[in-house]
N, C-alpha and C. Protein backbone atom coordinates (compact mmCIF):
# COMPACT_ATOMS: atom_id res chain seq x y z
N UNK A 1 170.20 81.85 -78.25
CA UNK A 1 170.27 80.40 -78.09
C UNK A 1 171.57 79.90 -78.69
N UNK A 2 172.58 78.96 -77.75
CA UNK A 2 173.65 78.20 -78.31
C UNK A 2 173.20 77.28 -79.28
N UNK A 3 174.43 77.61 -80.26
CA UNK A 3 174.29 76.11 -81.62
C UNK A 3 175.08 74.81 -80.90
N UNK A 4 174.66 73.73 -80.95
CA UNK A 4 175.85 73.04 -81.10
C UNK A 4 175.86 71.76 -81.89
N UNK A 5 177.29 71.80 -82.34
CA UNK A 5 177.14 70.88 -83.41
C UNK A 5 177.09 68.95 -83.39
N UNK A 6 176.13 68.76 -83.85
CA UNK A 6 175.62 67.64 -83.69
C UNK A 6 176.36 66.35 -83.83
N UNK A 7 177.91 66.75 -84.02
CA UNK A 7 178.53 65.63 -84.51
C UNK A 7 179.61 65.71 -83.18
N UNK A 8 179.50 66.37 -82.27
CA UNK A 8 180.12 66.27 -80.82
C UNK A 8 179.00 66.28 -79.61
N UNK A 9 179.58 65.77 -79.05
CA UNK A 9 178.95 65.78 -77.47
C UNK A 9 179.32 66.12 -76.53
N UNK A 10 179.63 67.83 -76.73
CA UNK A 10 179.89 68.65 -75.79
C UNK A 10 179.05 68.61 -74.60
N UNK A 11 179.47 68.87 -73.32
CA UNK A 11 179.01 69.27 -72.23
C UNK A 11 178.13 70.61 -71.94
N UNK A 12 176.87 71.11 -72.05
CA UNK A 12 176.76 72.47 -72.52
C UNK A 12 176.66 73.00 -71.03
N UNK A 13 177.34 73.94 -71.05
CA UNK A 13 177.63 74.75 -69.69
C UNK A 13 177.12 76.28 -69.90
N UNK A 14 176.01 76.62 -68.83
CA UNK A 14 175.50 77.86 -69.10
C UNK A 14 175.82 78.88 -67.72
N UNK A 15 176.36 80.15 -68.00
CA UNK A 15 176.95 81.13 -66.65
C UNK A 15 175.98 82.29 -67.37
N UNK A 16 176.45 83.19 -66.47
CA UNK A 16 175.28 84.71 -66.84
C UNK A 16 175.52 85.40 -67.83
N UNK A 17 177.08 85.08 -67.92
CA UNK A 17 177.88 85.93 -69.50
C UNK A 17 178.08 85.25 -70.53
N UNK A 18 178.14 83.85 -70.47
CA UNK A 18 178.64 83.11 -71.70
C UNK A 18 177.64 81.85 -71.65
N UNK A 19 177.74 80.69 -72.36
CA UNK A 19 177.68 79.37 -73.03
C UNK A 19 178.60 78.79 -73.68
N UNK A 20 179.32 77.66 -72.87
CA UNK A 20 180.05 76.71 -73.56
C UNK A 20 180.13 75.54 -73.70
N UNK A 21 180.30 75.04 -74.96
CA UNK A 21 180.27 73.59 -74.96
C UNK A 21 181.77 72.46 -74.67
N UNK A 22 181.43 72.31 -73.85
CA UNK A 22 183.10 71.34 -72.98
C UNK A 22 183.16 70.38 -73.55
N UNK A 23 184.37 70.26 -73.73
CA UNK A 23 184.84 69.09 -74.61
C UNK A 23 186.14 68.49 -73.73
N UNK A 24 184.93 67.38 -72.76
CA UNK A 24 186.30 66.85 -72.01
C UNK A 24 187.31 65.77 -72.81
N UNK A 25 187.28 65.56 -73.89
CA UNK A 25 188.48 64.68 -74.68
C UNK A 25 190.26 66.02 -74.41
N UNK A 26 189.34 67.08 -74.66
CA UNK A 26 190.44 68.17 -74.83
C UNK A 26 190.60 68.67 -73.62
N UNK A 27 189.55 68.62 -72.48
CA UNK A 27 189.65 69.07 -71.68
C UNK A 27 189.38 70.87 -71.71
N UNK A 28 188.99 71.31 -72.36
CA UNK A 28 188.41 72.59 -72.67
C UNK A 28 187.38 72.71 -73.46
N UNK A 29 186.73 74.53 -73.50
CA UNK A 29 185.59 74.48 -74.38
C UNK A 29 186.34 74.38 -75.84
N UNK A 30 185.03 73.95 -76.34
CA UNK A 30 185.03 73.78 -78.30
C UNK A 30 184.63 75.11 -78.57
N UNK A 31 183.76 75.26 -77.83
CA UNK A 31 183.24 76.45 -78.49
C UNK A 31 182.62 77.62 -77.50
N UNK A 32 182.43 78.64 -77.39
CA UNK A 32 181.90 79.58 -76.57
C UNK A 32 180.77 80.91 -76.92
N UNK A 33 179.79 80.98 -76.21
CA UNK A 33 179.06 81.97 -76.80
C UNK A 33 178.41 83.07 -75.94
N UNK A 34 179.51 84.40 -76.13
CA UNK A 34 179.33 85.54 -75.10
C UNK A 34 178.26 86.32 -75.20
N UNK A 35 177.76 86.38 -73.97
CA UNK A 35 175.97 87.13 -74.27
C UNK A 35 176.33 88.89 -73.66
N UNK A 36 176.55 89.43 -74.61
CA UNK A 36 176.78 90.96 -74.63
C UNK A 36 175.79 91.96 -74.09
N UNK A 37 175.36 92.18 -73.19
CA UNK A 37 174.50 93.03 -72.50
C UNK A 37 174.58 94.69 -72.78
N UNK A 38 173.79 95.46 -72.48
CA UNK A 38 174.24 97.02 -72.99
C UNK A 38 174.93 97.20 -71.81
N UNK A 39 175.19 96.71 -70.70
CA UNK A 39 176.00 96.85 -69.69
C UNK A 39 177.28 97.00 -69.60
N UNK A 40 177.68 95.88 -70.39
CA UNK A 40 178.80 95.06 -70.94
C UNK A 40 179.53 96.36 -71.48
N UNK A 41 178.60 96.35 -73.05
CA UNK A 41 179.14 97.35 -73.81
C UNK A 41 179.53 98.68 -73.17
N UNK A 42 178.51 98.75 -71.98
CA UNK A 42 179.12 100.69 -71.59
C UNK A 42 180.52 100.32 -70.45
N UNK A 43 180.71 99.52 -70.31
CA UNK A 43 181.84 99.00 -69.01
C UNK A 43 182.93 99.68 -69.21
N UNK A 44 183.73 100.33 -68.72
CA UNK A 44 184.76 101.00 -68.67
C UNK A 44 185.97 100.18 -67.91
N UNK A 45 185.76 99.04 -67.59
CA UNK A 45 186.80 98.17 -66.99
C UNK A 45 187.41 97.06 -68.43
N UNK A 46 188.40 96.42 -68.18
CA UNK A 46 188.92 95.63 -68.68
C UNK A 46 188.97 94.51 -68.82
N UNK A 47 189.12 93.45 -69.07
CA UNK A 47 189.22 91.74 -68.95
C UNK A 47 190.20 91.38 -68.04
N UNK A 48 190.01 90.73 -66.66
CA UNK A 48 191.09 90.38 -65.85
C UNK A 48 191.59 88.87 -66.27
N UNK A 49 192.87 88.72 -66.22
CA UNK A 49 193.31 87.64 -66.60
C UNK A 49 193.47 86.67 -65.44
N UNK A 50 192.61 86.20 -64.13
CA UNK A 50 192.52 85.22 -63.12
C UNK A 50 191.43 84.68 -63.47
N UNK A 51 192.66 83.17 -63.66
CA UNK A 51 192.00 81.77 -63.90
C UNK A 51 191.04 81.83 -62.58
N UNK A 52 189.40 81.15 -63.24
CA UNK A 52 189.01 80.23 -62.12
C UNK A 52 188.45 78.84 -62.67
N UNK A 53 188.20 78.11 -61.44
CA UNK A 53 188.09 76.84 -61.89
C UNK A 53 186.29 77.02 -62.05
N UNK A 54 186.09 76.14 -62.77
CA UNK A 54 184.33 76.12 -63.48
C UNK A 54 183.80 75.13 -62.54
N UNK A 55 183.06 75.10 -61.77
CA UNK A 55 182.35 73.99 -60.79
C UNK A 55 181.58 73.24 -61.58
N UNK A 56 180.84 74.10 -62.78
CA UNK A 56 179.31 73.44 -63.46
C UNK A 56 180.11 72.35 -64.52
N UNK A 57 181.67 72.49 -64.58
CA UNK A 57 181.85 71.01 -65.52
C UNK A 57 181.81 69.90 -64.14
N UNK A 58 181.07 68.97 -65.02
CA UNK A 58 180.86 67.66 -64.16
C UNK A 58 181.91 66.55 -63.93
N UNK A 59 182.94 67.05 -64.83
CA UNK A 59 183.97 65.84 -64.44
C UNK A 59 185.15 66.25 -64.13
N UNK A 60 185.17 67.57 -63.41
CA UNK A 60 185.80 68.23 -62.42
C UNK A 60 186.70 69.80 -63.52
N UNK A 61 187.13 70.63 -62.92
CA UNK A 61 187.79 71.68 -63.77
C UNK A 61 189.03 71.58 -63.57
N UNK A 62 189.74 72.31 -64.77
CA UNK A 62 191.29 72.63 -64.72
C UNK A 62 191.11 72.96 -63.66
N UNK A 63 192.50 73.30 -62.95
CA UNK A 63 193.40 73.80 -62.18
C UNK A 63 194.22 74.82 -62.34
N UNK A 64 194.59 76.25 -61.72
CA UNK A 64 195.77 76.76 -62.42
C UNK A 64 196.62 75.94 -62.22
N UNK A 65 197.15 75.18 -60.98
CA UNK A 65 198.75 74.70 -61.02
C UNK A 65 198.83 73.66 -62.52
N UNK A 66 197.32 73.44 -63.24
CA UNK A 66 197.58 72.69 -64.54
C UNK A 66 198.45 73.13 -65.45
N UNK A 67 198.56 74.69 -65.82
CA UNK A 67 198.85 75.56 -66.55
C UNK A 67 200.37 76.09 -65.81
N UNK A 68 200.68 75.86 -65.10
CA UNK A 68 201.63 76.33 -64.79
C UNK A 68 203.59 75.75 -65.63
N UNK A 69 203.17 74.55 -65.35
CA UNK A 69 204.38 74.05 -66.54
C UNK A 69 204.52 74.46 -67.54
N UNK A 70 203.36 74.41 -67.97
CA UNK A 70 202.68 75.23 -69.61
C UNK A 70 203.81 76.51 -69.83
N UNK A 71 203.36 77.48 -69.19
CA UNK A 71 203.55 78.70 -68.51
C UNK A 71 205.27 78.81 -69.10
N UNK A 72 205.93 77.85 -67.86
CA UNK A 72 207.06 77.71 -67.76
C UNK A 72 208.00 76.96 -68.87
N UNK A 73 207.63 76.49 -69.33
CA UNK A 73 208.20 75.94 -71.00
C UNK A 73 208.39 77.45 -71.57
N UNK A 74 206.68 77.28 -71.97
CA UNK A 74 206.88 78.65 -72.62
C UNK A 74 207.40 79.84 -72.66
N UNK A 75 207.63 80.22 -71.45
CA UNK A 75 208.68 81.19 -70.88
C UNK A 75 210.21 81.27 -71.33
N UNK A 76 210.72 79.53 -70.85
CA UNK A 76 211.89 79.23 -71.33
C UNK A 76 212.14 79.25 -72.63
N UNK A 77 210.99 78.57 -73.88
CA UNK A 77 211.24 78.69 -74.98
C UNK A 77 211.43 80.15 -75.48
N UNK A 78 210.95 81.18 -74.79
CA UNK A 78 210.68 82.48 -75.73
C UNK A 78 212.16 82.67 -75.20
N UNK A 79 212.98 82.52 -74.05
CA UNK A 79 214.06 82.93 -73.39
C UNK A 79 215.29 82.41 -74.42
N UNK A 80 214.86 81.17 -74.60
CA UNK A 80 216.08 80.60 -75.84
C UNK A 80 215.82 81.00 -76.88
N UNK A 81 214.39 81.28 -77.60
CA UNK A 81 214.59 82.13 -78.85
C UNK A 81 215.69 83.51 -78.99
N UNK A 82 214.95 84.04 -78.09
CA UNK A 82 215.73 85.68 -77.73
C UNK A 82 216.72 85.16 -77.79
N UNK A 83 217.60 84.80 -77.04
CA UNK A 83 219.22 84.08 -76.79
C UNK A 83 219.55 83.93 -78.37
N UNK A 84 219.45 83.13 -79.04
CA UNK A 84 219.96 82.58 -79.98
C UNK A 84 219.71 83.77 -81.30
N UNK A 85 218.70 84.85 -81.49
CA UNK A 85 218.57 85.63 -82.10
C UNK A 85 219.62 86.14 -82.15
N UNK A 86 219.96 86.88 -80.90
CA UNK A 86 221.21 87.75 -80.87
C UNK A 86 222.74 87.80 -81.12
């Protein structure tokens, strides 16, 4: 069973692997709670890193093209760090 804390009013969102509580001020979860199966544990695959969008939030989901500027700053910033190191 998810905790959640009584002094927010997260959105509680339930899928087959996890529980999270959405916090649309931030626009993401606060908090998350992964339900570990012996399945899970024997899995020999990896964590894929493709975004999807969450249907069960009610006041619509990110986007990747949200993240994409993101992305691209960040890219550039690590590009000018390196640069200026050297």
């Amino acid at each position: 069973m998810a905790y959640q804390n009584q002094n927010f009013k997260d959105e509680v969102i339930t899928h087959s692997a996890m529980i999270l509580g959405y916090a649309e001020k931030f626009e993401q979860a606060r908090w998350v709670t992964h339900i570990i199966t012996p399945d899970i544990v024997k899995a020999s695959f990896g964590r894929s890193n493709d975004f999807r969008e969450d249907d069960k939030v009610s006041t619509g989901s990110s986007k990747q093209e949200d993240y994409f500027l993101i992305a691209y700053f960040f890219y550039i910033s690590v590009k000018i760090m390196l640069y200026r190191s050297n």
